[in-house]
Every structure is written in structure tokens, then in C-alpha cells.
C-alpha atoms as a PDB file:
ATOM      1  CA  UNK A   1      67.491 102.926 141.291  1.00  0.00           C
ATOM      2  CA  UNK A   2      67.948 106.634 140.588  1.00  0.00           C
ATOM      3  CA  UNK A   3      66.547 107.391 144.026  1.00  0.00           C
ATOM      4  CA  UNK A   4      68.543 104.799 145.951  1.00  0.00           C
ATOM      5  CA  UNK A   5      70.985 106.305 144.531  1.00  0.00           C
ATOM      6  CA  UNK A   6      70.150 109.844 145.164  1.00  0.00           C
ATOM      7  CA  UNK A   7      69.339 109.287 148.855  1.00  0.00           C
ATOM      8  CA  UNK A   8      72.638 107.810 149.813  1.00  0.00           C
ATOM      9  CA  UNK A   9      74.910 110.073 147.863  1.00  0.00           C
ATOM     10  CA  UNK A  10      72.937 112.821 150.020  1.00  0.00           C
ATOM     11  CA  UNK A  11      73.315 110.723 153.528  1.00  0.00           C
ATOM     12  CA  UNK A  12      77.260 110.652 152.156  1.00  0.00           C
ATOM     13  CA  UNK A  13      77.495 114.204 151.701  1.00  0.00           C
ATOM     14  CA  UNK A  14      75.851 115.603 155.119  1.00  0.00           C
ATOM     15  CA  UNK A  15      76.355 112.782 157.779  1.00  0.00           C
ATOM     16  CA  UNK A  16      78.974 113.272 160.425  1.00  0.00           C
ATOM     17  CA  UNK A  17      78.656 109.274 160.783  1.00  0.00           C
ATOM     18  CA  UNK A  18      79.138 108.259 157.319  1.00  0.00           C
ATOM     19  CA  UNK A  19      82.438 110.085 156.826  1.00  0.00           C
ATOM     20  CA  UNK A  20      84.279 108.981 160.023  1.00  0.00           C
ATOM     21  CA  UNK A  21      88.221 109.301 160.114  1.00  0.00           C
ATOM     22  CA  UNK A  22      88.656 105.734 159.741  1.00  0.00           C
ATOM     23  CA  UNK A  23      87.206 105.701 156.420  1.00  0.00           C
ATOM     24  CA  UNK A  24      89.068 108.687 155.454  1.00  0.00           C
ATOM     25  CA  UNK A  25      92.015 107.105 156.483  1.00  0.00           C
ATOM     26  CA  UNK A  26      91.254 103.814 154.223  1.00  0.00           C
ATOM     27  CA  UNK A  27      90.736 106.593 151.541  1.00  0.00           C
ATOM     28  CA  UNK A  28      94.456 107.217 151.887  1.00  0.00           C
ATOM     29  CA  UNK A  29      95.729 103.791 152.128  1.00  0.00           C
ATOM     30  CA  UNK A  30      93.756 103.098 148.772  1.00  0.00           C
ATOM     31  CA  UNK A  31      95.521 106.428 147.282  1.00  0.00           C
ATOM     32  CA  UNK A  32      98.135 107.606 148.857  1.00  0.00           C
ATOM     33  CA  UNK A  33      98.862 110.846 146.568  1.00  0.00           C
ATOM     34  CA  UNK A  34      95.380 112.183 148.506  1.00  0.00           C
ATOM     35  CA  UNK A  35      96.877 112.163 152.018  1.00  0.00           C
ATOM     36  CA  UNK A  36     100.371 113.724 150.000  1.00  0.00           C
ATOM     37  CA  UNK A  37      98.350 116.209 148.120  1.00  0.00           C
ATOM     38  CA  UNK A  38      96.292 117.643 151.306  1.00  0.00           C
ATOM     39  CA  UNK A  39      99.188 117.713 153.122  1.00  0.00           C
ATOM     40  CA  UNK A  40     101.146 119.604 150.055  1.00  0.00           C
ATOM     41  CA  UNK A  41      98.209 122.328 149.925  1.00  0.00           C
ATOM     42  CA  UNK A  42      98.227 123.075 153.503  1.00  0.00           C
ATOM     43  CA  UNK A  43     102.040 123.790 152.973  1.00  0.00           C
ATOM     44  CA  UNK A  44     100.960 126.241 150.439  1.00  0.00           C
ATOM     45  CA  UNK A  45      97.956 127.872 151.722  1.00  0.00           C
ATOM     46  CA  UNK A  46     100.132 128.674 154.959  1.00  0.00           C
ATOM     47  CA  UNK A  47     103.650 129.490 153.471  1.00  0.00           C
ATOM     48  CA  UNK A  48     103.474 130.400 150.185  1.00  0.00           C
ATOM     49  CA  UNK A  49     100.262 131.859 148.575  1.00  0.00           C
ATOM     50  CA  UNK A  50      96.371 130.969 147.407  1.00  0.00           C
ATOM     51  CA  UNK A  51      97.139 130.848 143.864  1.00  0.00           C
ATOM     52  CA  UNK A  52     100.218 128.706 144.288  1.00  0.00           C
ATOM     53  CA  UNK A  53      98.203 126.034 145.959  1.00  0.00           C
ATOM     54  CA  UNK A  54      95.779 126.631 142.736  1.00  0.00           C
ATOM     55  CA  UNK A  55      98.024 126.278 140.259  1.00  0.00           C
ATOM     56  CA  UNK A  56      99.505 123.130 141.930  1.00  0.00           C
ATOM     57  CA  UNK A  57      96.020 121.453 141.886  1.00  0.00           C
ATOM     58  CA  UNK A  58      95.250 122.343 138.500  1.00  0.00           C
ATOM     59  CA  UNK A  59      98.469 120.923 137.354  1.00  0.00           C
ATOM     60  CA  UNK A  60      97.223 117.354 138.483  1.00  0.00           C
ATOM     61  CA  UNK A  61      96.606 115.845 135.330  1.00  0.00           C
ATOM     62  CA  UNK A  62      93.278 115.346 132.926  1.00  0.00           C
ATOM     63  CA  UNK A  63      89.984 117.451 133.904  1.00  0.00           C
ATOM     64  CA  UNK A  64      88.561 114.852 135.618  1.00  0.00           C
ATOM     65  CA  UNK A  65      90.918 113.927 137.847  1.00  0.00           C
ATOM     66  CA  UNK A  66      92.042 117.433 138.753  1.00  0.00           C
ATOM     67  CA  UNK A  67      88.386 117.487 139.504  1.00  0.00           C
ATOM     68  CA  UNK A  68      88.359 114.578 141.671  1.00  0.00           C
ATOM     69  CA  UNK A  69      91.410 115.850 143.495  1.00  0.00           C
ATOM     70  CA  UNK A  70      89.340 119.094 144.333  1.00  0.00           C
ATOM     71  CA  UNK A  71      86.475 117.414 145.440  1.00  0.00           C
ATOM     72  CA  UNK A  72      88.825 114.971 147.838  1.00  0.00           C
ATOM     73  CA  UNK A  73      90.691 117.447 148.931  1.00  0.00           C
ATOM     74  CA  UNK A  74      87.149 119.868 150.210  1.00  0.00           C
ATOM     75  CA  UNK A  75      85.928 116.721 152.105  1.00  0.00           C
ATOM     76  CA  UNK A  76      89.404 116.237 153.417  1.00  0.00           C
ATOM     77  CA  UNK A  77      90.192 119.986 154.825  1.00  0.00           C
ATOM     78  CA  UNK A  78      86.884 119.535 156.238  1.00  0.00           C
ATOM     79  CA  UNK A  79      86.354 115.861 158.052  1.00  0.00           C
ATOM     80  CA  UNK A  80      90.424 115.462 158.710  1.00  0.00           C
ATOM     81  CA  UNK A  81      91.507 119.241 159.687  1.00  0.00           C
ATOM     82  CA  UNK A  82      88.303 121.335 160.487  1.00  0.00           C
ATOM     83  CA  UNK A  83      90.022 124.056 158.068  1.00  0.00           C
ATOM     84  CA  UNK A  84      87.184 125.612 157.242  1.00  0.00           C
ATOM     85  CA  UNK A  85      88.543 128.983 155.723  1.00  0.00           C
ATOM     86  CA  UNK A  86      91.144 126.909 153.436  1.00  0.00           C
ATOM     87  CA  UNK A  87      88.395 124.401 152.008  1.00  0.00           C
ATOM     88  CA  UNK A  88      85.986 127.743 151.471  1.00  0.00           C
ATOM     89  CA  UNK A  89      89.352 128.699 148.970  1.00  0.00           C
ATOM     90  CA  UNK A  90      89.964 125.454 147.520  1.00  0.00           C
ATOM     91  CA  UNK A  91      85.972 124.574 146.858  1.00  0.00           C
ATOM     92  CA  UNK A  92      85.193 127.692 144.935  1.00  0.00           C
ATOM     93  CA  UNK A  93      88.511 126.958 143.145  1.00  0.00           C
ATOM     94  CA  UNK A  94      87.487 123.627 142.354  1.00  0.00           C
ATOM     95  CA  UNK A  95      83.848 124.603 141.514  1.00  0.00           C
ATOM     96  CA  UNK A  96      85.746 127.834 139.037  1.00  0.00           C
ATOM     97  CA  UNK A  97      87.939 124.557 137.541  1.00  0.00           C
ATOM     98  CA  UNK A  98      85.219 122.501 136.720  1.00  0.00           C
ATOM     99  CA  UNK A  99      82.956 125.528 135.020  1.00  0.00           C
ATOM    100  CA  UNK A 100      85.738 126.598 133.228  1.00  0.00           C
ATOM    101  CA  UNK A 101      86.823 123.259 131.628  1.00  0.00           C
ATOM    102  CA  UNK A 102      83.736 122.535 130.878  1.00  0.00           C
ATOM    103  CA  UNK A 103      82.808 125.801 128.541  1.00  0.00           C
ATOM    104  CA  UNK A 104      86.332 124.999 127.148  1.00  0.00           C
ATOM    105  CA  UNK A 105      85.798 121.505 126.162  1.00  0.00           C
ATOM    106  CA  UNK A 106      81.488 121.204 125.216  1.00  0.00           C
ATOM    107  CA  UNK A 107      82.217 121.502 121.713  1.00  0.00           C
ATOM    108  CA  UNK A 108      84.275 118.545 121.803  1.00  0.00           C
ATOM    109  CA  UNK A 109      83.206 116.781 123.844  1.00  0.00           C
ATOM    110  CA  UNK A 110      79.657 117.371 125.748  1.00  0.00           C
ATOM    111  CA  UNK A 111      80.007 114.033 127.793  1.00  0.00           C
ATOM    112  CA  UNK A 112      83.177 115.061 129.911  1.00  0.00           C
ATOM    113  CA  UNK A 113      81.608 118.974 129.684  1.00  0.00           C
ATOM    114  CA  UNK A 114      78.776 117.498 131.758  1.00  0.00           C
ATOM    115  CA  UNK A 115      80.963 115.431 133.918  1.00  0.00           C
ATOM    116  CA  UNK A 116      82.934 118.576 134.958  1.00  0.00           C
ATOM    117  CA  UNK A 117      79.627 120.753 135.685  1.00  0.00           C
ATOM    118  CA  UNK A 118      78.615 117.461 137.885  1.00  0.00           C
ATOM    119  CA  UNK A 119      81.783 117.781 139.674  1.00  0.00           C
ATOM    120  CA  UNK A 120      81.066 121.744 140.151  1.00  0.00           C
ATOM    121  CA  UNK A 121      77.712 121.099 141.600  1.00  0.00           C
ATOM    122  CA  UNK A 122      79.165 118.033 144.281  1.00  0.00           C
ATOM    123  CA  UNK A 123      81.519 120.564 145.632  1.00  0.00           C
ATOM    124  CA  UNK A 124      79.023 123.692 145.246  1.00  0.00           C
ATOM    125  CA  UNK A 125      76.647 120.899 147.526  1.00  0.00           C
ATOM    126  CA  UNK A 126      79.730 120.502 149.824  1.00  0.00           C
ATOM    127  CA  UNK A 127      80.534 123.725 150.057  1.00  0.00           C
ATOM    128  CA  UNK A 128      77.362 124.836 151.133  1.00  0.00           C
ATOM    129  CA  UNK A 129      76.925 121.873 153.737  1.00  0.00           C
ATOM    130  CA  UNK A 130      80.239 122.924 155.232  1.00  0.00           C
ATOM    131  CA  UNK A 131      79.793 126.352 155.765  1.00  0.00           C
ATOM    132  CA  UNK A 132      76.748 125.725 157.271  1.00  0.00           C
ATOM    133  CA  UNK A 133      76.292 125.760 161.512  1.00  0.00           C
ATOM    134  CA  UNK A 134      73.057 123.586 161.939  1.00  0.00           C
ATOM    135  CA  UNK A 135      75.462 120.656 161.607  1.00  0.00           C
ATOM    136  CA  UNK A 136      77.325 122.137 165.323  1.00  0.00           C
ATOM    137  CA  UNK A 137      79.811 120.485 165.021  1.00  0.00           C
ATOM    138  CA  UNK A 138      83.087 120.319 167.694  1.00  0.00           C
ATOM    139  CA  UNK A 139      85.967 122.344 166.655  1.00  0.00           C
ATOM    140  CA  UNK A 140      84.023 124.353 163.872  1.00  0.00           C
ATOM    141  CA  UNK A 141      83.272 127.926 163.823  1.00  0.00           C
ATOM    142  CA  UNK A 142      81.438 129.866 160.663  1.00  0.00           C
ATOM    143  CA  UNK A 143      82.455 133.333 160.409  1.00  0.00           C
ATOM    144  CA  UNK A 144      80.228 135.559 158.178  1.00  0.00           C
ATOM    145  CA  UNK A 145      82.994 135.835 155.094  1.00  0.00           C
ATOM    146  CA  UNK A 146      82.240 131.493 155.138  1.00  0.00           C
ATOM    147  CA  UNK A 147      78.279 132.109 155.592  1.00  0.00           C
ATOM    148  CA  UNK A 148      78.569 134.136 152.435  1.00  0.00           C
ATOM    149  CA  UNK A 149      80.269 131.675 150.362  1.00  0.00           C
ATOM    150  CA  UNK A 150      77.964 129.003 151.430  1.00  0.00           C
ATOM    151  CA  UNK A 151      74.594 130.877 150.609  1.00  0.00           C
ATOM    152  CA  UNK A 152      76.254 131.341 147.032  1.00  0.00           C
ATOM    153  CA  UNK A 153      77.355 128.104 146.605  1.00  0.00           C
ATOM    154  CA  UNK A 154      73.933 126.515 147.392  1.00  0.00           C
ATOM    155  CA  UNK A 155      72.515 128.898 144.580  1.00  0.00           C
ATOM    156  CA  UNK A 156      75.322 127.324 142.446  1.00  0.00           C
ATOM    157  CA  UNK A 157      74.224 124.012 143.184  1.00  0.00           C
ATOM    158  CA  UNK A 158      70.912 124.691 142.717  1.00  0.00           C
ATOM    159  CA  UNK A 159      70.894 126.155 139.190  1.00  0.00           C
ATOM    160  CA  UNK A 160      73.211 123.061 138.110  1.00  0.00           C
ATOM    161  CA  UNK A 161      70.610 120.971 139.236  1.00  0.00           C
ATOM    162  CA  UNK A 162      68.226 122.233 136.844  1.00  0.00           C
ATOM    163  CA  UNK A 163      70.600 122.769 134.547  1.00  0.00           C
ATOM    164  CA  UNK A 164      71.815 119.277 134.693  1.00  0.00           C
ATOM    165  CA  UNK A 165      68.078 117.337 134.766  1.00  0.00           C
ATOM    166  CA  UNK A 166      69.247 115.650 137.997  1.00  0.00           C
ATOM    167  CA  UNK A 167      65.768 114.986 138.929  1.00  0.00           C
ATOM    168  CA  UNK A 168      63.381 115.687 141.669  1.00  0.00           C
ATOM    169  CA  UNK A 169      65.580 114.458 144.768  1.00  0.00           C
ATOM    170  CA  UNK A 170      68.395 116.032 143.392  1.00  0.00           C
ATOM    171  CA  UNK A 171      67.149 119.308 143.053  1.00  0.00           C
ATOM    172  CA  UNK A 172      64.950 118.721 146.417  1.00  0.00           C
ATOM    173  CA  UNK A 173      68.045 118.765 148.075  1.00  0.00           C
ATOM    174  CA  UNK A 174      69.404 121.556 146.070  1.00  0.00           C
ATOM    175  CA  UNK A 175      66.634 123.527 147.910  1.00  0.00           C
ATOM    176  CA  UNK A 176      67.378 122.061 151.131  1.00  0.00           C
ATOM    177  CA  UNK A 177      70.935 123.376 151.411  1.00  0.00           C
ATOM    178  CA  UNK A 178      69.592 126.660 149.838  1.00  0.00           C
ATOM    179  CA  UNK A 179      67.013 126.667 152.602  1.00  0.00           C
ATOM    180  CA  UNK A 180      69.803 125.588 155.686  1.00  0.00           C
ATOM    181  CA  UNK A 181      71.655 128.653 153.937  1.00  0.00           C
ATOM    182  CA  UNK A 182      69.054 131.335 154.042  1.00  0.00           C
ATOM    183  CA  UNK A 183      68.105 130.100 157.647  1.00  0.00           C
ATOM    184  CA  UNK A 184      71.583 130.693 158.899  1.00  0.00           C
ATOM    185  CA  UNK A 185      71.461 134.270 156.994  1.00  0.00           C
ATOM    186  CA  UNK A 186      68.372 134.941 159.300  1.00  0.00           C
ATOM    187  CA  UNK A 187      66.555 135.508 155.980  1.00  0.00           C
ATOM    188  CA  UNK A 188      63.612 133.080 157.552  1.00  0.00           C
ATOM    189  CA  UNK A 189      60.823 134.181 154.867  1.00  0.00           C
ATOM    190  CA  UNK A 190      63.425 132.603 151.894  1.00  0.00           C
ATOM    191  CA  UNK A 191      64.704 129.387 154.336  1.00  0.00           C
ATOM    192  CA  UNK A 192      61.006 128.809 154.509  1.00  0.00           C
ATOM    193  CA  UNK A 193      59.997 129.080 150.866  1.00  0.00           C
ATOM    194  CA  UNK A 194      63.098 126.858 150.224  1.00  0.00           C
ATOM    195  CA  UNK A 195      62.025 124.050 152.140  1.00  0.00           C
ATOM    196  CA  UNK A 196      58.683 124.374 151.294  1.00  0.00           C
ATOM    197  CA  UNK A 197      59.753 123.758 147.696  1.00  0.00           C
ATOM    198  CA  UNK A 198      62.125 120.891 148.931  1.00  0.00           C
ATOM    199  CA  UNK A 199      59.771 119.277 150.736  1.00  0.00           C
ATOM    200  CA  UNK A 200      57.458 119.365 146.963  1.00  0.00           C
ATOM    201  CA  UNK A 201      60.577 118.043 144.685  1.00  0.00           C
ATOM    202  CA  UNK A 202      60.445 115.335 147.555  1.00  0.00           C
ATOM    203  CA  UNK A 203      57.230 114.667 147.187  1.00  0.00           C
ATOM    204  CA  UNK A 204      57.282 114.147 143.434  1.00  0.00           C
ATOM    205  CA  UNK A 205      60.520 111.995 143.863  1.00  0.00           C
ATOM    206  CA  UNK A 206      57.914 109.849 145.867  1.00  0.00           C
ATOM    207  CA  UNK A 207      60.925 109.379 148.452  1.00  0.00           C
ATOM    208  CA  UNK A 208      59.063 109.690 151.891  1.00  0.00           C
ATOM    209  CA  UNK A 209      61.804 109.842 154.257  1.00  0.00           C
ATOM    210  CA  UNK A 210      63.197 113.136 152.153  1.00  0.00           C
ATOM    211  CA  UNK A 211      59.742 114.815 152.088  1.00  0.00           C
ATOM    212  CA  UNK A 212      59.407 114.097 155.854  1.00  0.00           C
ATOM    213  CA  UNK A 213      62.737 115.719 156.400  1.00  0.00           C
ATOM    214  CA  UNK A 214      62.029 118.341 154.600  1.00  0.00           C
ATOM    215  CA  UNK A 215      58.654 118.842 156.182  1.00  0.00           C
ATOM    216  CA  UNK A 216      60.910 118.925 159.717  1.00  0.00           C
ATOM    217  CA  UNK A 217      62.654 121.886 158.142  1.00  0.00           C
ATOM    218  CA  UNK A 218      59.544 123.916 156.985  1.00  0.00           C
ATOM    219  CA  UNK A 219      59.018 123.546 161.080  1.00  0.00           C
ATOM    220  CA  UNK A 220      62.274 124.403 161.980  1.00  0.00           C
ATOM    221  CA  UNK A 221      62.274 127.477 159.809  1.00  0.00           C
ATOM    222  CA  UNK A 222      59.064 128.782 161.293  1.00  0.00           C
ATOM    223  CA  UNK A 223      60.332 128.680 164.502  1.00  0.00           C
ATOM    224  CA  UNK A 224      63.632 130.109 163.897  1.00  0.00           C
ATOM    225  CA  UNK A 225      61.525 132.982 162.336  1.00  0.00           C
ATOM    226  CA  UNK A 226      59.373 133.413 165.559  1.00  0.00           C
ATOM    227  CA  UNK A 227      56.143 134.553 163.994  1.00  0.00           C
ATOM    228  CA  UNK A 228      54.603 130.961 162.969  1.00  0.00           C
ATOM    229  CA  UNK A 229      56.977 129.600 166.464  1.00  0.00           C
ATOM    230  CA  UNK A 230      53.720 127.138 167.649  1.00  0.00           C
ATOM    231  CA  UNK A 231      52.707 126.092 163.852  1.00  0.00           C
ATOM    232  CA  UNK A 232      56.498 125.368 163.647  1.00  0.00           C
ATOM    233  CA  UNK A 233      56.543 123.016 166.583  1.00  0.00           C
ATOM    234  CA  UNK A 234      53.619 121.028 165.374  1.00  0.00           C
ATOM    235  CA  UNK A 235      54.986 120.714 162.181  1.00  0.00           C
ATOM    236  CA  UNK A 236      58.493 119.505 163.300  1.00  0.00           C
ATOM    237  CA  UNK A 237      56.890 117.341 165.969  1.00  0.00           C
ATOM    238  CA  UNK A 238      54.554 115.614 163.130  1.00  0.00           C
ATOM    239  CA  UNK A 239      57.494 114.917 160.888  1.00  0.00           C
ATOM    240  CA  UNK A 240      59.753 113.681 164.140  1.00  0.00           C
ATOM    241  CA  UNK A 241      56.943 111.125 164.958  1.00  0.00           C
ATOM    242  CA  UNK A 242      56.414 110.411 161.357  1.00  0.00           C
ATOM    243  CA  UNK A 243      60.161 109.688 160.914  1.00  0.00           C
ATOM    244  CA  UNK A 244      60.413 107.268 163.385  1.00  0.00           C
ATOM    245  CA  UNK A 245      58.084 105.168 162.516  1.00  0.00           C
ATOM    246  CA  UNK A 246      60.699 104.089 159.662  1.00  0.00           C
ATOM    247  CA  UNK A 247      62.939 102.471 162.471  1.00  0.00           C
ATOM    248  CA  UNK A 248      66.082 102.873 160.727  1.00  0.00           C
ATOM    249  CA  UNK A 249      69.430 104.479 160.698  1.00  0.00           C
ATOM    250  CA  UNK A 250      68.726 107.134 158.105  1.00  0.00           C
ATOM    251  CA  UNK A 251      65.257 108.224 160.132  1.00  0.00           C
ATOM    252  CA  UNK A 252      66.875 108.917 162.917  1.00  0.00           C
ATOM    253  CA  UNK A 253      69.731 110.513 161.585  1.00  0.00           C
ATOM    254  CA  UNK A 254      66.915 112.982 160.145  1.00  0.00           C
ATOM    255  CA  UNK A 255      65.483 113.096 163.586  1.00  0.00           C
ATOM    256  CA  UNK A 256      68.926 113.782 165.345  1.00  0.00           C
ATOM    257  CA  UNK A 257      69.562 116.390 162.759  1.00  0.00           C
ATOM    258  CA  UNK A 258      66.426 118.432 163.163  1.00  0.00           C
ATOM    259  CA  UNK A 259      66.786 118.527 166.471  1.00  0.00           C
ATOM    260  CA  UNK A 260      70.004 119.917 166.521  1.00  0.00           C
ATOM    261  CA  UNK A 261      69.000 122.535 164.182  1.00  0.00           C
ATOM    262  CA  UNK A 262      65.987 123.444 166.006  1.00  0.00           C
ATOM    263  CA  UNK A 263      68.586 124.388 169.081  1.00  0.00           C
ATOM    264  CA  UNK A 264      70.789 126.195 166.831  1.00  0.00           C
ATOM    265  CA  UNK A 265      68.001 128.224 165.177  1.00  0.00           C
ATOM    266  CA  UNK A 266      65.418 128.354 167.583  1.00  0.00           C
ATOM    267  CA  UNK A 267      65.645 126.971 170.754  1.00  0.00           C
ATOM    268  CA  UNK A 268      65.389 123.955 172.393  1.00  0.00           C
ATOM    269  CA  UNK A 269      61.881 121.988 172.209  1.00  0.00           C
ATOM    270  CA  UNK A 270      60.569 118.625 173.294  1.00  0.00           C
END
């Protein structure tokens, strides 16, 4: 159950067809104060200041649903408006929130504590998804201010991972975004060691499809680096033909996505 679970709260996360507008626009007709409150924010981010539209988050209510509101509000600057530098403010605010509360409250009470640092490392995760340019896609541009924020935000996510005993696919994917990162930071030797180790917390989740993705990106990072460039494109190839022998929607979502990392980072290939 745990990696069921896992696997489809990372396909939620990362998949340009999983959050489509329609089903962010359900999201609002279900709760209407989320359409009100992005809509509030991008009044303040644009006329008044950063820590106004801060303080009017944080002012939401209990912990956890100032927390929810962040994490809402991230996915909704990103899917609805392409705003990349204004959900780059309002994650690390939201990930700063969560931390926070939660050294404030673990005395008291350690189950909400490790609800909040949950809710730091989903927008940490989102953070560093969005700010990264494998995805490519239409109407968003990374500047190297957002790469930054992104690399350090997958090392967030990453150590609450551990922290948190999510488990192997948790913190498999914790190396994957950590990996995408370093990739995009042209630091190829870490992307590589990253999905290396991703492709081993898959492994020991026993969740093939993840490992096989993973083993894509070990290809995809040795290309992008240039050196291992032919090892690389037996690798990916392997795990391409691999993958779709699963015949479903989430292997060849992983096969669509390598590939359009693989012309991002290195170059077209067969």
C-alpha cells in the first residue's frame, strides 16, 4: 500500500497531465477561498510588498491549514499562472512556515510537529520540480536566481526524507529531484551520483517502474556530461525499451519524460 501510494503522489507532483486546468478548476469550485486567496496574493506580490502577502497567508487560520493554503497556492502560481518567480517566494515561505511551527509546537504536540515538516518537504519537492527546465514546458522560463532555489530546496526535501523515515521510494525520489537539480546546475558528476543512488532506494522499494526511471536518468546524466555520452545512450535506450514493456500510462509518461530531458540536457537521440 505504502508504495501505491508513494508512486502516485509522485506521478501527482511531476506530471503535466495529471494536474490539467480542469481539475484545478474543480479544485476551486470545491473551495472557493483557493481561487480568492491566489488571486488576493497576486494583488500583493504586485502592489503592495513580499511580506504583506506573507503575513496575509500566515494569518489563515490553524498550522495546518495555513500549510495547506501554501502548498495550494505553489501548485496554483505554477499550473494556473506560470508565475514562476512569485511561487519561488511563496514556497520557501511556506516551507520557512511549516519548519518554524513545527520546532514551536514538538513539545506539545509531536503528531502535528511532523505533519508540518511533511508539509515542508511536499512543497520543498514542488519547489524543486518547478524550478526545474527538463519538464520544458510552454510559457516557462528558469532564470538562475530560480535554479538556485530549486537545487536548495531538493536538498531540503531530501534531508526531510530521512529525517521523516518516509521510506525507500520516498527518499528515491528525494534523490531524483536532487539529481534533475544538479543536472540543470551542469554539476553532471553530482546529477549522476544522485540518480545512481535513486535508482538503489528504487530498487530496495522493489518498485520497478521507479528504478527503471531512474536508471533512464543515470543515462541521461552521462550524456548531458559528455564523457560517458555512448554508455549514456545504451543505458537510457535499455531503460526506454524496458519501460515499455509495462504498456501503461505511467511507463510512458517515464518514457516521454526522459526523452524530453535527454533534448534539454544533451541532445536529441533515437
Amino acid at each position: 500500500m505504502e508504495k501505491t501510494i508513494a508512486r502516485l503522489i509522485f506521478f501527482i507532483l511531476i506530471a503535466a497531465a495529471v494536474l490539467t486546468a480542469q481539475g484545478l478548476e474543480a479544485a476551486d469550485k470545491e473551495d472557493p477561498q483557493r481561487a480568492e486567496i491566489l488571486r488576493k496574493v497576486r494583488v500583493l506580490l504586485k502592489d503592495g510588498d513580499t511580506f504583506e502577502a506573507i503575513e496575509f497567508l500566515n494569518s489563515l487560520g490553524k498550522p495546518e491549514t495555513v500549510a495547506e493554503r501554501y502548498s495550494d497556492l505553489v501548485r496554483d502560481l505554477y499550473w494556473k499562472e506560470r508565475a514562476v518567480p512569485e511561487l519561488v517566494t511563496i514556497a520557501r515561505a511556506g516551507i520557512q512556515y511549516c519548519l518554524t511551527k513545527a520546532q514551536e509546537i514538538e513539545a506539545e504536540d509531536a503528531e502535528l510537529a511532523k505533519e508540518l515538516r511533511s508539509a515542508a518537504k511536499t512543497n520543498a519537492y514542488n519547489l524543486a520540480s518547478f524550478t526545474w527546465p527538463g519538464w520544458d514546458h510552454e510559457g516557462i522560463v528558469i532564470n538562475q536566481a530560480e535554479l538556485a532555489a530549486g537545487l536548495d530546496a531538493a536538498k531540503v526535501n531530501l534531508r526531510l526524507a530521512r529525517e521523516l523515515e518516509k521510506g525507500p521510494l520516498r527518499v528515491s525520489m528525494a534523490y531524483w529531484v536532487l539529481g534533475a537539480q544538479y543536472m540543470a546546475a551542469g554539476k553532471h558528476s553530482e546529477a549522476l551520483e544522485a540518480f545512481v543512488l535513486s535508482k538503489e532506494q528504487a530498487h530496495a522499494s522493489l518498485d520497478s517502474l521507479y528504478e527503471l526511471l531512474a536508471s533512464g536518468y543515470v543515462g541521461v546524466a552521462k550524456i548531458a556530461g559528455v564523457t560517458n555520452r555512448a554508455e549514456g545512450e545504451r543505458e537510457l535506450e535499455e531503460a526506454i525499451e524496458s519501460l515499455k514493456k509495462f504498456r501503461t500510462d505511467d511507463a510512458q509518461f517515464c518514457i516521454d519524460q526522459l526523452r524530453t530531458a535527454v533534448k534539454v540536457f544533451g541532445g536529441d537521440t533515437e
